[in-house]
ModelCIF file with pLDDT and N, C-alpha, C, O atoms, coordinates in Angstrom:
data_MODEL
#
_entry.id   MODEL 
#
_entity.id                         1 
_entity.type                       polymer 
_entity.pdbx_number_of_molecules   1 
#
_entity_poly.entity_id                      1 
_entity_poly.type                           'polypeptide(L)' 
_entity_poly.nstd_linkage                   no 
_entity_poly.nstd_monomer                   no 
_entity_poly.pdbx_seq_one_letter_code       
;(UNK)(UNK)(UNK)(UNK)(UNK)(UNK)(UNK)(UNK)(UNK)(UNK)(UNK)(UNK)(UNK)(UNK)(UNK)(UNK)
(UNK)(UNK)(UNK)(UNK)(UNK)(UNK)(UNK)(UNK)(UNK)(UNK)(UNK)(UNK)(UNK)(UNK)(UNK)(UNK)
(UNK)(UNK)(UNK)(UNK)(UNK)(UNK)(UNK)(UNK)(UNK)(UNK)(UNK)(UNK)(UNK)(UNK)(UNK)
;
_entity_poly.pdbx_seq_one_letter_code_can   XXXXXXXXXXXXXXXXXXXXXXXXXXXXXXXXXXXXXXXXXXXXXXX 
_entity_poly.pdbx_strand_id                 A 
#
loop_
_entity_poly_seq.entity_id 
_entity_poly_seq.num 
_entity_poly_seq.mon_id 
_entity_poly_seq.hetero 
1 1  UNK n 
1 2  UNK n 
1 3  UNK n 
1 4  UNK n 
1 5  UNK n 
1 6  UNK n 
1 7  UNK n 
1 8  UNK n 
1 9  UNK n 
1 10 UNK n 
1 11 UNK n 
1 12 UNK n 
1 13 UNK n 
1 14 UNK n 
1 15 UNK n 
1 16 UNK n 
1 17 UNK n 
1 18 UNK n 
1 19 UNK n 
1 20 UNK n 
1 21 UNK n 
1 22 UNK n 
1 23 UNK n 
1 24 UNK n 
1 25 UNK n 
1 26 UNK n 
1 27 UNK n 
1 28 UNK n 
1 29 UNK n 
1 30 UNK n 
1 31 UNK n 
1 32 UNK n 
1 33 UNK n 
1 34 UNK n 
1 35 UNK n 
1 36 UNK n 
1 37 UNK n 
1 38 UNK n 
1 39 UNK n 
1 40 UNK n 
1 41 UNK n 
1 42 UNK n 
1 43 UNK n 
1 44 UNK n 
1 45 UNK n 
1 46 UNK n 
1 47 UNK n 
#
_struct_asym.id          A 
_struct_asym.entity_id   1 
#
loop_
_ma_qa_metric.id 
_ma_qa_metric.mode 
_ma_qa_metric.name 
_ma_qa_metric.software_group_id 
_ma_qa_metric.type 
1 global pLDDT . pLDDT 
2 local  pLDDT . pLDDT 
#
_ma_qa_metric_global.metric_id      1 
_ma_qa_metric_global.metric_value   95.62 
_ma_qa_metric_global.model_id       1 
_ma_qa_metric_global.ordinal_id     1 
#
loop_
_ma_qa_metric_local.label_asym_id 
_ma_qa_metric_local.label_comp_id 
_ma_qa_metric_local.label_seq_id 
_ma_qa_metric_local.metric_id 
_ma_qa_metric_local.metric_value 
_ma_qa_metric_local.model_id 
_ma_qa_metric_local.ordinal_id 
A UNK 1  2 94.00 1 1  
A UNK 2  2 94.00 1 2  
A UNK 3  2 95.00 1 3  
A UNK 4  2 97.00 1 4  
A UNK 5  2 96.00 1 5  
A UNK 6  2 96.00 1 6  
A UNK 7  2 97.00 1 7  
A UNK 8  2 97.00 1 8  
A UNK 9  2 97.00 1 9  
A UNK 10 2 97.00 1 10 
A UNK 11 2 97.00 1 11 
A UNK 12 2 97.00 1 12 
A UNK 13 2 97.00 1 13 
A UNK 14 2 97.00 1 14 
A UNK 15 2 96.00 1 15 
A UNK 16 2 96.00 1 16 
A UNK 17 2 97.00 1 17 
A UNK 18 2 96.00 1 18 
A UNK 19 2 97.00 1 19 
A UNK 20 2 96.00 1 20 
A UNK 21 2 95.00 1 21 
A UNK 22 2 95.00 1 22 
A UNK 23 2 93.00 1 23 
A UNK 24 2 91.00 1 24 
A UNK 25 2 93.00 1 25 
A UNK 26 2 93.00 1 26 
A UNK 27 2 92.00 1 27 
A UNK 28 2 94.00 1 28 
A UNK 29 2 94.00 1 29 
A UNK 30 2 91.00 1 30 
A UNK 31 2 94.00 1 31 
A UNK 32 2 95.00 1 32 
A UNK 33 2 94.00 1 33 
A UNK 34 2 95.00 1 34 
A UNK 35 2 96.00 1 35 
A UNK 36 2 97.00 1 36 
A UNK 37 2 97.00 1 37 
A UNK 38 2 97.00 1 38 
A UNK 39 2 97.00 1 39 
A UNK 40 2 97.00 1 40 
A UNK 41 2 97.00 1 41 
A UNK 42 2 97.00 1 42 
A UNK 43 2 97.00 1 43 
A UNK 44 2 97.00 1 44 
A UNK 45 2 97.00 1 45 
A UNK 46 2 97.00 1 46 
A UNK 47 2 96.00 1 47 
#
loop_
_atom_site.group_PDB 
_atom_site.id 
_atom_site.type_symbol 
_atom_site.label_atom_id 
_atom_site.label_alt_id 
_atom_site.label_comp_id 
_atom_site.label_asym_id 
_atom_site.label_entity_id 
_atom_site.label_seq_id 
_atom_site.pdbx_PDB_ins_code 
_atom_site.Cartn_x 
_atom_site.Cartn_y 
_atom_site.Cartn_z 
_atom_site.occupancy 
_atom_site.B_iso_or_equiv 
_atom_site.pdbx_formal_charge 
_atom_site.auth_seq_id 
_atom_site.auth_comp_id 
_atom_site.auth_asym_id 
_atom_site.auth_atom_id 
_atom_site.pdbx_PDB_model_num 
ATOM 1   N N  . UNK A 1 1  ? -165.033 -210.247 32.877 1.00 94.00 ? 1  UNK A N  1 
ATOM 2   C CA . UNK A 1 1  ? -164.260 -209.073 32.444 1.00 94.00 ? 1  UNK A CA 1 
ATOM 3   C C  . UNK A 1 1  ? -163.057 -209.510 31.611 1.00 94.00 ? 1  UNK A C  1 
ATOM 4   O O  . UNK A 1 1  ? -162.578 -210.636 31.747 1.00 94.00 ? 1  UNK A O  1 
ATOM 5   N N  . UNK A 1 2  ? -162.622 -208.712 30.841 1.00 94.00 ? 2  UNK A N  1 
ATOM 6   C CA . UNK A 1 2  ? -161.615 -209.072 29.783 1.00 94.00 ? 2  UNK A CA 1 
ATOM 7   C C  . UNK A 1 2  ? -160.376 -208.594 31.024 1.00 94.00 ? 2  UNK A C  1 
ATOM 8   O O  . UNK A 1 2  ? -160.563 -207.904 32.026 1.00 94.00 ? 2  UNK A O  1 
ATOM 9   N N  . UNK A 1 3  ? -159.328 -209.117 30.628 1.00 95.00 ? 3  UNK A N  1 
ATOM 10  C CA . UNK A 1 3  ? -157.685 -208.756 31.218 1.00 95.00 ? 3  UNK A CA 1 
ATOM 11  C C  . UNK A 1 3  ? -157.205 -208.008 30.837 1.00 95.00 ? 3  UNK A C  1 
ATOM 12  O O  . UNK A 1 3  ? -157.260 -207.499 29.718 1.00 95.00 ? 3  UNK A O  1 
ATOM 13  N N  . UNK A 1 4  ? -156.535 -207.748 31.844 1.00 97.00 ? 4  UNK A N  1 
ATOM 14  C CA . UNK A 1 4  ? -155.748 -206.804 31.547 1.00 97.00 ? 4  UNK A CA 1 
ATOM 15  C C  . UNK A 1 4  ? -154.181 -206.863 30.692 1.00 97.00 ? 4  UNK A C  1 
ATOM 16  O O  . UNK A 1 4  ? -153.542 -207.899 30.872 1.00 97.00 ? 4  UNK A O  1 
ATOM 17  N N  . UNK A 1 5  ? -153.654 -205.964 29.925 1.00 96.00 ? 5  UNK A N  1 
ATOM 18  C CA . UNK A 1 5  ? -152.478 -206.415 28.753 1.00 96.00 ? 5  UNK A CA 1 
ATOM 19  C C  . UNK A 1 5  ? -151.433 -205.970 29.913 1.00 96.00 ? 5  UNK A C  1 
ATOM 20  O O  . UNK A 1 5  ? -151.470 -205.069 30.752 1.00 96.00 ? 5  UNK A O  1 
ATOM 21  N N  . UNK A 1 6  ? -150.290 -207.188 29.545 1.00 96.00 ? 6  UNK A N  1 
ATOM 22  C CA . UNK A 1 6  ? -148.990 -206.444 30.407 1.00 96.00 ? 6  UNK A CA 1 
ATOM 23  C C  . UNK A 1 6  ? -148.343 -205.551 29.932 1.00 96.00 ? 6  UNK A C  1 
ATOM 24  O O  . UNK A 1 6  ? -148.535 -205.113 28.798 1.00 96.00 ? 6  UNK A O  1 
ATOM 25  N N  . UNK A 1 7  ? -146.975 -204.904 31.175 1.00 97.00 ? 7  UNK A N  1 
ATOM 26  C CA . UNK A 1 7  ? -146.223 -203.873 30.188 1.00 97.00 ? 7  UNK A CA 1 
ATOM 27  C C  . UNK A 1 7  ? -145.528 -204.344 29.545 1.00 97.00 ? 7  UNK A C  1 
ATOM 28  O O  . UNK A 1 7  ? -145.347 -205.557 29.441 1.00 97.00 ? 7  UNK A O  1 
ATOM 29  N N  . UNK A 1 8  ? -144.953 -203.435 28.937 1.00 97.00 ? 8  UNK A N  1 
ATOM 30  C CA . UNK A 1 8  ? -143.650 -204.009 28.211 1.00 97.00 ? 8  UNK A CA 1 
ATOM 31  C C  . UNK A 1 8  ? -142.528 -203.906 29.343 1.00 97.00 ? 8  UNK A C  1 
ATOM 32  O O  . UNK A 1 8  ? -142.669 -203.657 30.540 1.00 97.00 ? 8  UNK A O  1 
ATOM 33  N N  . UNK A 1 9  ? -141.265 -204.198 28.539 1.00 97.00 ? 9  UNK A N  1 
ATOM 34  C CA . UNK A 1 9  ? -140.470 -203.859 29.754 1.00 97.00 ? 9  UNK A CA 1 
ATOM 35  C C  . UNK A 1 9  ? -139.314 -203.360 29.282 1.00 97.00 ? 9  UNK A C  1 
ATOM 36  O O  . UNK A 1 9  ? -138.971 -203.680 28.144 1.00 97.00 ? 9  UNK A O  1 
ATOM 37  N N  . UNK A 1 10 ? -138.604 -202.596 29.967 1.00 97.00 ? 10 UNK A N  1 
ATOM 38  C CA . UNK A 1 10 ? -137.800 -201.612 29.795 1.00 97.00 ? 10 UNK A CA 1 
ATOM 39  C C  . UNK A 1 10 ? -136.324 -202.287 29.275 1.00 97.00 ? 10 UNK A C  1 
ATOM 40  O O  . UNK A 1 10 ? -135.799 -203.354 29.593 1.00 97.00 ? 10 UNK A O  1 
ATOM 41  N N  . UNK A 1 11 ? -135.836 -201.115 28.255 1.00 97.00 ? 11 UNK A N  1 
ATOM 42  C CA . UNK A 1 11 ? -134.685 -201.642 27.598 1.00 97.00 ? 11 UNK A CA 1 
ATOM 43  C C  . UNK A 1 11 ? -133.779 -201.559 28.806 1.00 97.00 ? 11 UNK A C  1 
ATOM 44  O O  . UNK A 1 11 ? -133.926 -201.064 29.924 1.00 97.00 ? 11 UNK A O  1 
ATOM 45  N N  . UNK A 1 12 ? -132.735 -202.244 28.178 1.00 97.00 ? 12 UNK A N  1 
ATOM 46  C CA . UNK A 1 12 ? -131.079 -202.303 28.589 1.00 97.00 ? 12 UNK A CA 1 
ATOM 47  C C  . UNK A 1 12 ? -130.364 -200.917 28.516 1.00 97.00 ? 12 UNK A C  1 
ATOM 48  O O  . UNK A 1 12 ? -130.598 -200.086 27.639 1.00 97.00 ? 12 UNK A O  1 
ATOM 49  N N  . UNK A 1 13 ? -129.280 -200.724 29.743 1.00 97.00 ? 13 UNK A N  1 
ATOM 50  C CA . UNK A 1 13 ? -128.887 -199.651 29.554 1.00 97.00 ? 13 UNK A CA 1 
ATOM 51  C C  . UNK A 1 13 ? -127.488 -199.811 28.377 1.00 97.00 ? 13 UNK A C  1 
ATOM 52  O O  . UNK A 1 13 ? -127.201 -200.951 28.010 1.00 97.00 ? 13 UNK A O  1 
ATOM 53  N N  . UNK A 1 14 ? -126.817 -198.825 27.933 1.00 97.00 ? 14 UNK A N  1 
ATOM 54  C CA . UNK A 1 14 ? -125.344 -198.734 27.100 1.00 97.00 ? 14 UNK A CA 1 
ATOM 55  C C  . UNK A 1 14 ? -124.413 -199.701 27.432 1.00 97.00 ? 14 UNK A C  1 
ATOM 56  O O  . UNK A 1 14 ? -124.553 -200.451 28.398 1.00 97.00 ? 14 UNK A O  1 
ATOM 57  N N  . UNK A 1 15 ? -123.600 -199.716 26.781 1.00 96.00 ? 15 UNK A N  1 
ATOM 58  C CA . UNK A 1 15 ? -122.549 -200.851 27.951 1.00 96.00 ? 15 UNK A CA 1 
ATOM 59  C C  . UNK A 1 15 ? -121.087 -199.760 28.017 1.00 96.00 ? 15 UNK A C  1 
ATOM 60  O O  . UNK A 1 15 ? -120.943 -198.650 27.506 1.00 96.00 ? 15 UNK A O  1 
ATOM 61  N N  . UNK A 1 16 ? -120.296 -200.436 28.706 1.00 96.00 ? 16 UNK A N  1 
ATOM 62  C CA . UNK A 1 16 ? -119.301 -199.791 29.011 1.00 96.00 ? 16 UNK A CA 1 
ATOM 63  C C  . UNK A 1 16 ? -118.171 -199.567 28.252 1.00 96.00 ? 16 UNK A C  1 
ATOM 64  O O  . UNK A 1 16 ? -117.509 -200.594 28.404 1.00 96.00 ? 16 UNK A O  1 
ATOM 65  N N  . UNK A 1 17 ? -117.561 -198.817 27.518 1.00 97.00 ? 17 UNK A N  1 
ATOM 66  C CA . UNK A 1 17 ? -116.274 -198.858 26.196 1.00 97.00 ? 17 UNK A CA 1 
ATOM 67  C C  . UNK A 1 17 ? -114.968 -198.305 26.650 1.00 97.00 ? 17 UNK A C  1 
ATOM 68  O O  . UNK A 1 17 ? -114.930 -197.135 27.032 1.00 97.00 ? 17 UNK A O  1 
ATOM 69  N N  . UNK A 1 18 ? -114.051 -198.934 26.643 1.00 96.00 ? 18 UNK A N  1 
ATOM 70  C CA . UNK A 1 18 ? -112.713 -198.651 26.444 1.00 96.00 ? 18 UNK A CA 1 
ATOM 71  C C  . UNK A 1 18 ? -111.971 -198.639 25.586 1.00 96.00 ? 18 UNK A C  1 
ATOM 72  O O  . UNK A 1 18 ? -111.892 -199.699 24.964 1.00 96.00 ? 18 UNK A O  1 
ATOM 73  N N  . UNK A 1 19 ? -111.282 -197.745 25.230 1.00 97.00 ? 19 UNK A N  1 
ATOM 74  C CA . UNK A 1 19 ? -110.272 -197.987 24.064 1.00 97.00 ? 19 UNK A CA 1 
ATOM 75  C C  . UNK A 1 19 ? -109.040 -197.420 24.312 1.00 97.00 ? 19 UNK A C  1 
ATOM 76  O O  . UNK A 1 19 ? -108.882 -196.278 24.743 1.00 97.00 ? 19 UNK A O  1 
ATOM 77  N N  . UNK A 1 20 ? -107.939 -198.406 23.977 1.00 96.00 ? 20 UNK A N  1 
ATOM 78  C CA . UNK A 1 20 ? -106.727 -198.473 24.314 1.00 96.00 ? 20 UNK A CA 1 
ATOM 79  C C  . UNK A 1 20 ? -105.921 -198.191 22.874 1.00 96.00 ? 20 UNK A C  1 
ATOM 80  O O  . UNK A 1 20 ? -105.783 -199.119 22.078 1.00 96.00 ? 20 UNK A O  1 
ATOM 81  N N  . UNK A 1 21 ? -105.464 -197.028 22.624 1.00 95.00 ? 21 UNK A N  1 
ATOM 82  C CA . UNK A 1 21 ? -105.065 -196.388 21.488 1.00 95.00 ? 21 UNK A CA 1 
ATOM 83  C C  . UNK A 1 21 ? -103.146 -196.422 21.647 1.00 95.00 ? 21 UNK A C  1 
ATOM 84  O O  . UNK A 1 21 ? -102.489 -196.178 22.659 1.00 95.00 ? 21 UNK A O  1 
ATOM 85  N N  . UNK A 1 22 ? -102.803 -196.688 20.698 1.00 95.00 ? 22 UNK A N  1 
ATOM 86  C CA . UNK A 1 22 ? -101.060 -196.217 20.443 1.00 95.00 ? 22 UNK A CA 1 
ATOM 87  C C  . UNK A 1 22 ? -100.833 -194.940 20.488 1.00 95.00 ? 22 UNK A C  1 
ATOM 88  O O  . UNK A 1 22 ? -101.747 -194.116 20.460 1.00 95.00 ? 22 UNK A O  1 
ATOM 89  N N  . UNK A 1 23 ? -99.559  -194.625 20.563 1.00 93.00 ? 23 UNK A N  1 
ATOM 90  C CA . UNK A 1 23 ? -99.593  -193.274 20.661 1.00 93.00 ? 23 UNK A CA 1 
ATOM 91  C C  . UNK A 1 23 ? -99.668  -192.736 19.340 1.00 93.00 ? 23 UNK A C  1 
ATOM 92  O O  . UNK A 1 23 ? -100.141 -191.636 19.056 1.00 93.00 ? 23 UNK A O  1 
ATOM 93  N N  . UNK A 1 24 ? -99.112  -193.681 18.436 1.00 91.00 ? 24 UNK A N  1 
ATOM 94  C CA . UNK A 1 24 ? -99.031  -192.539 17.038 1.00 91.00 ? 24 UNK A CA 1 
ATOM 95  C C  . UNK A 1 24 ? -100.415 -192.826 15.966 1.00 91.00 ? 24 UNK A C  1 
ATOM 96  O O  . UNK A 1 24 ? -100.566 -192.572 14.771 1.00 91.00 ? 24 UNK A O  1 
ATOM 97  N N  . UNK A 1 25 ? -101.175 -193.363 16.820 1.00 93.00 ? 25 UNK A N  1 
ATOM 98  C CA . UNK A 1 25 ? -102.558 -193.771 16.363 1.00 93.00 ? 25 UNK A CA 1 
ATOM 99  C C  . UNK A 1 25 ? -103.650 -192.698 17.072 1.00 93.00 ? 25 UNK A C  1 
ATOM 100 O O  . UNK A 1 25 ? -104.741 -192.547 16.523 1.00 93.00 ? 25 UNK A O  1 
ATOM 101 N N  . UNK A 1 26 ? -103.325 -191.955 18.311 1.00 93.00 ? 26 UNK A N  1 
ATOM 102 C CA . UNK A 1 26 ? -104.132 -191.120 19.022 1.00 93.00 ? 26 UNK A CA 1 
ATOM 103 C C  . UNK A 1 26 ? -104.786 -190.023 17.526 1.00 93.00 ? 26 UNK A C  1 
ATOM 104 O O  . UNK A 1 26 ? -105.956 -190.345 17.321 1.00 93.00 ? 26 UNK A O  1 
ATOM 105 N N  . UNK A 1 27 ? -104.494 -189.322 16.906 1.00 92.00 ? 27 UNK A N  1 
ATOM 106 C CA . UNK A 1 27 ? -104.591 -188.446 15.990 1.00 92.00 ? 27 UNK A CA 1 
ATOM 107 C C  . UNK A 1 27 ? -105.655 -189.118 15.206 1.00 92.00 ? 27 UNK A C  1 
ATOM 108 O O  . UNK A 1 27 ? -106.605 -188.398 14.899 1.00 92.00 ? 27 UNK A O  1 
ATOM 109 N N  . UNK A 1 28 ? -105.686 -190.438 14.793 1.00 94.00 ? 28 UNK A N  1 
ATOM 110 C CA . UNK A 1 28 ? -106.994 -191.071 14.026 1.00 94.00 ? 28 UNK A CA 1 
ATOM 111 C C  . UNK A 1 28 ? -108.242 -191.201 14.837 1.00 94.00 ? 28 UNK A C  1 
ATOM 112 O O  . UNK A 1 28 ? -109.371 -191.280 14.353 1.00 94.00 ? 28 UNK A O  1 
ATOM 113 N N  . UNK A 1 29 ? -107.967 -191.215 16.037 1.00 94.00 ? 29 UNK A N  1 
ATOM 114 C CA . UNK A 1 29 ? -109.316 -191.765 16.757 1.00 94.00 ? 29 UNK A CA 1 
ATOM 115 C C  . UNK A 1 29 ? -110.713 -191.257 16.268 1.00 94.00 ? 29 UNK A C  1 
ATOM 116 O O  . UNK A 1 29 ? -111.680 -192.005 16.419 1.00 94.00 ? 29 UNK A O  1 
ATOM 117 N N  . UNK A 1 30 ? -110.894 -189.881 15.621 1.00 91.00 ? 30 UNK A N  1 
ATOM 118 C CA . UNK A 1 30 ? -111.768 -189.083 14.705 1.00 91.00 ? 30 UNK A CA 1 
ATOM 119 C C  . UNK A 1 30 ? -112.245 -190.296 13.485 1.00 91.00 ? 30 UNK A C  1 
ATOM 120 O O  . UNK A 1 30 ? -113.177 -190.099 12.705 1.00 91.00 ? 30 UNK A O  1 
ATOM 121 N N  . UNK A 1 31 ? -111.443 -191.507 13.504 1.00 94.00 ? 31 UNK A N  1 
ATOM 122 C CA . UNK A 1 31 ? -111.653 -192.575 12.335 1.00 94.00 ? 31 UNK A CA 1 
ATOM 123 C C  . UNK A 1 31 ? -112.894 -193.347 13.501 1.00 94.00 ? 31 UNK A C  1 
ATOM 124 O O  . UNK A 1 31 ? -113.447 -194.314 12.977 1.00 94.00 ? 31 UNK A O  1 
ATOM 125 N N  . UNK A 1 32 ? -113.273 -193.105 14.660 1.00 95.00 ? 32 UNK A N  1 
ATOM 126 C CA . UNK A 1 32 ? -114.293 -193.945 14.992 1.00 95.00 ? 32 UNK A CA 1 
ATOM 127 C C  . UNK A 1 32 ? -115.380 -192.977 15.740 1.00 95.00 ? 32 UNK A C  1 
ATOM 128 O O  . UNK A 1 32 ? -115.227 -192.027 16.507 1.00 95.00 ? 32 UNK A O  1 
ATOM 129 N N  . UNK A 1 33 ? -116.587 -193.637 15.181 1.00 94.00 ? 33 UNK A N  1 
ATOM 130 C CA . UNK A 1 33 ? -117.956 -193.028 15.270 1.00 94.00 ? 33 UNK A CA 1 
ATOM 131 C C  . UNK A 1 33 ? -118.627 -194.382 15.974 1.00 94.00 ? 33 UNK A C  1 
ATOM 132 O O  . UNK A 1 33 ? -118.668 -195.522 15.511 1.00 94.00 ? 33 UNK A O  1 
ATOM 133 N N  . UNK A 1 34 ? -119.289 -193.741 17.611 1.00 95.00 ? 34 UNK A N  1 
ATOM 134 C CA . UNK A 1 34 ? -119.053 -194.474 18.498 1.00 95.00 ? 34 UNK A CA 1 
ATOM 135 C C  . UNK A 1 34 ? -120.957 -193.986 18.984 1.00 95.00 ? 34 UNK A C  1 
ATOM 136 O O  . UNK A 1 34 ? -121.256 -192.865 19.395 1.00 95.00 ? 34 UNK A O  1 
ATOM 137 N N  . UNK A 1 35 ? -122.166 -195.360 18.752 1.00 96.00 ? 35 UNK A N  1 
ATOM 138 C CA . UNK A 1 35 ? -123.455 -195.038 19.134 1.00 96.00 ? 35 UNK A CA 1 
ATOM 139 C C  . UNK A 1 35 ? -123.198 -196.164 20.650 1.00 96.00 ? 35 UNK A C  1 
ATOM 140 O O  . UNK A 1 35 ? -122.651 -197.254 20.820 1.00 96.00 ? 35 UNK A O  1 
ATOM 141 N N  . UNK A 1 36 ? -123.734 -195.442 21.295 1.00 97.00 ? 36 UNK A N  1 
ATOM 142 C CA . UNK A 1 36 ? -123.616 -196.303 22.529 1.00 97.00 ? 36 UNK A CA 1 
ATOM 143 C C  . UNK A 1 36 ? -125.208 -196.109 23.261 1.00 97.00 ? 36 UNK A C  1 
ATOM 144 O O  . UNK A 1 36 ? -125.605 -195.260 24.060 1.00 97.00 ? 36 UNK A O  1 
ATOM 145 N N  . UNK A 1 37 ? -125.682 -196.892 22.830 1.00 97.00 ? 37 UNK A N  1 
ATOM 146 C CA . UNK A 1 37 ? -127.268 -196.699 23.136 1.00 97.00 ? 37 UNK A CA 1 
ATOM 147 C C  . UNK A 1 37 ? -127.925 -197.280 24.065 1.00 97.00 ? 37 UNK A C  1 
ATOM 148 O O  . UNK A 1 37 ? -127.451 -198.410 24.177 1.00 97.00 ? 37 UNK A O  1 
ATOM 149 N N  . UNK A 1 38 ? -128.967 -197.085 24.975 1.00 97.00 ? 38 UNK A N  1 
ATOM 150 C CA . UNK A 1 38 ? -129.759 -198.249 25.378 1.00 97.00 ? 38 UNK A CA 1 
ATOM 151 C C  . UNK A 1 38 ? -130.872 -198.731 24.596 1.00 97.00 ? 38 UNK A C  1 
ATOM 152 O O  . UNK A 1 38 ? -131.093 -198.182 23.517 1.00 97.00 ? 38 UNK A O  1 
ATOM 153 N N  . UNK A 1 39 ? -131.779 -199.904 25.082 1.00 97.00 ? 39 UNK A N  1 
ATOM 154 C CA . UNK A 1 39 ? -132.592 -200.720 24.315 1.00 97.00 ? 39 UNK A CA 1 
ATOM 155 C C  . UNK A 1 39 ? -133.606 -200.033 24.346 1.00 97.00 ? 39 UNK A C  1 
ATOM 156 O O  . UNK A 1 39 ? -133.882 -199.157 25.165 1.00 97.00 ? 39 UNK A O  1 
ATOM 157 N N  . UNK A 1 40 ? -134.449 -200.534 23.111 1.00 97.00 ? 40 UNK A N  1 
ATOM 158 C CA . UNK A 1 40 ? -135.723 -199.891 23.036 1.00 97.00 ? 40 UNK A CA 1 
ATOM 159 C C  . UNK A 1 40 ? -136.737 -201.001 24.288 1.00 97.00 ? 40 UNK A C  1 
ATOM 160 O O  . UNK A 1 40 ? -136.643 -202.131 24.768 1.00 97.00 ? 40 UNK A O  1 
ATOM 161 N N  . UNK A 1 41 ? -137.687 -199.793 24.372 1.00 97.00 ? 41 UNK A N  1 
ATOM 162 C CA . UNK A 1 41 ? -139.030 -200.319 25.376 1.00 97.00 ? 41 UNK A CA 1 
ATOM 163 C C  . UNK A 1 41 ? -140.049 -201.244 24.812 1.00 97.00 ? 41 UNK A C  1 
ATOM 164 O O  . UNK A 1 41 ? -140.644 -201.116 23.742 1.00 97.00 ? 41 UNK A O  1 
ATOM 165 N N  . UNK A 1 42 ? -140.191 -202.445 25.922 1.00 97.00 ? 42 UNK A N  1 
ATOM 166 C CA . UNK A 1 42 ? -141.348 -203.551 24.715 1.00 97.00 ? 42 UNK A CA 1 
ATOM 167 C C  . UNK A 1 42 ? -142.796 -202.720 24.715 1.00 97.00 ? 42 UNK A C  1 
ATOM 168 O O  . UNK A 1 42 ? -143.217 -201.857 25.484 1.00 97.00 ? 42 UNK A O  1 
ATOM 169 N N  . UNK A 1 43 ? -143.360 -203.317 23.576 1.00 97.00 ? 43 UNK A N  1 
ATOM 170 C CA . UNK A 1 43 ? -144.590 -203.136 23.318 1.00 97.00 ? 43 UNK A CA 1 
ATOM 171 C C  . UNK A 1 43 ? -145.372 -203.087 24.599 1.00 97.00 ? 43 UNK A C  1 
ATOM 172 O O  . UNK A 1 43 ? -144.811 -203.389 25.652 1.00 97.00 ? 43 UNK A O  1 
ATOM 173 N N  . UNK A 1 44 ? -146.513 -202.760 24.577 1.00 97.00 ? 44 UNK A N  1 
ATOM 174 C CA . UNK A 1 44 ? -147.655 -203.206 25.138 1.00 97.00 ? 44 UNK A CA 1 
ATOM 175 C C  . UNK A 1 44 ? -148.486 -204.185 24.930 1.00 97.00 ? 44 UNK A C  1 
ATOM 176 O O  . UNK A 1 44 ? -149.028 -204.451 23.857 1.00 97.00 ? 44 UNK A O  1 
ATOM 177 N N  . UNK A 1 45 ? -148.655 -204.956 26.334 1.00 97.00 ? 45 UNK A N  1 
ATOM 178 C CA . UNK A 1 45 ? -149.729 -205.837 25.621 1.00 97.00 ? 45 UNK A CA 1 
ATOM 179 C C  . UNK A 1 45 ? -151.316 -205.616 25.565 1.00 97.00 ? 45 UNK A C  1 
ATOM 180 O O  . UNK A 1 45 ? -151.786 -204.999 26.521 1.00 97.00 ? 45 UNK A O  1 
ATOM 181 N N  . UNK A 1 46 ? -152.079 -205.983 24.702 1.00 97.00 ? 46 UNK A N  1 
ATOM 182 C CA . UNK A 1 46 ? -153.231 -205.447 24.859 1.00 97.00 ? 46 UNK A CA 1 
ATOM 183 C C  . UNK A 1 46 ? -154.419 -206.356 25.883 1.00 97.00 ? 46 UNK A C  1 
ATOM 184 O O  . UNK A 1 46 ? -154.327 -207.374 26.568 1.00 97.00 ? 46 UNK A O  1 
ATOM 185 N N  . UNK A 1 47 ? -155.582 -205.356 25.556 1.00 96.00 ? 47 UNK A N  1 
ATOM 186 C CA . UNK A 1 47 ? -156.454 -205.805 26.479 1.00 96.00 ? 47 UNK A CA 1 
ATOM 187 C C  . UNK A 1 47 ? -157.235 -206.796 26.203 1.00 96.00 ? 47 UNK A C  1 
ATOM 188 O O  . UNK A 1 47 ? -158.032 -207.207 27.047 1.00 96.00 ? 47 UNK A O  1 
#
């Protein structure tokens, strides 16, 4: 019999972000565009 393919395996979750802003800098924070993603899922392996 042929084998069987493994899974893939599951991404990583986001990580954790802090940001520590000035006060007369609070008003820009709209200056950061923030993707906080988890990982993509592996392939499959085949049969």
């Amino acid at each position: 019999l042929g084998g069987n393919g493994g899974n893939g395996g599951k991404g990583g979750r986001g990580g954790i972000i802090e940001i520590y802003v000035a006060p007369d800098a609070e008003k820009y924070l709209a200056q950061l565009n923030i993707n906080n993603s988890g990982g993509a899922g592996g392939k499959a392996g085949k049969a």
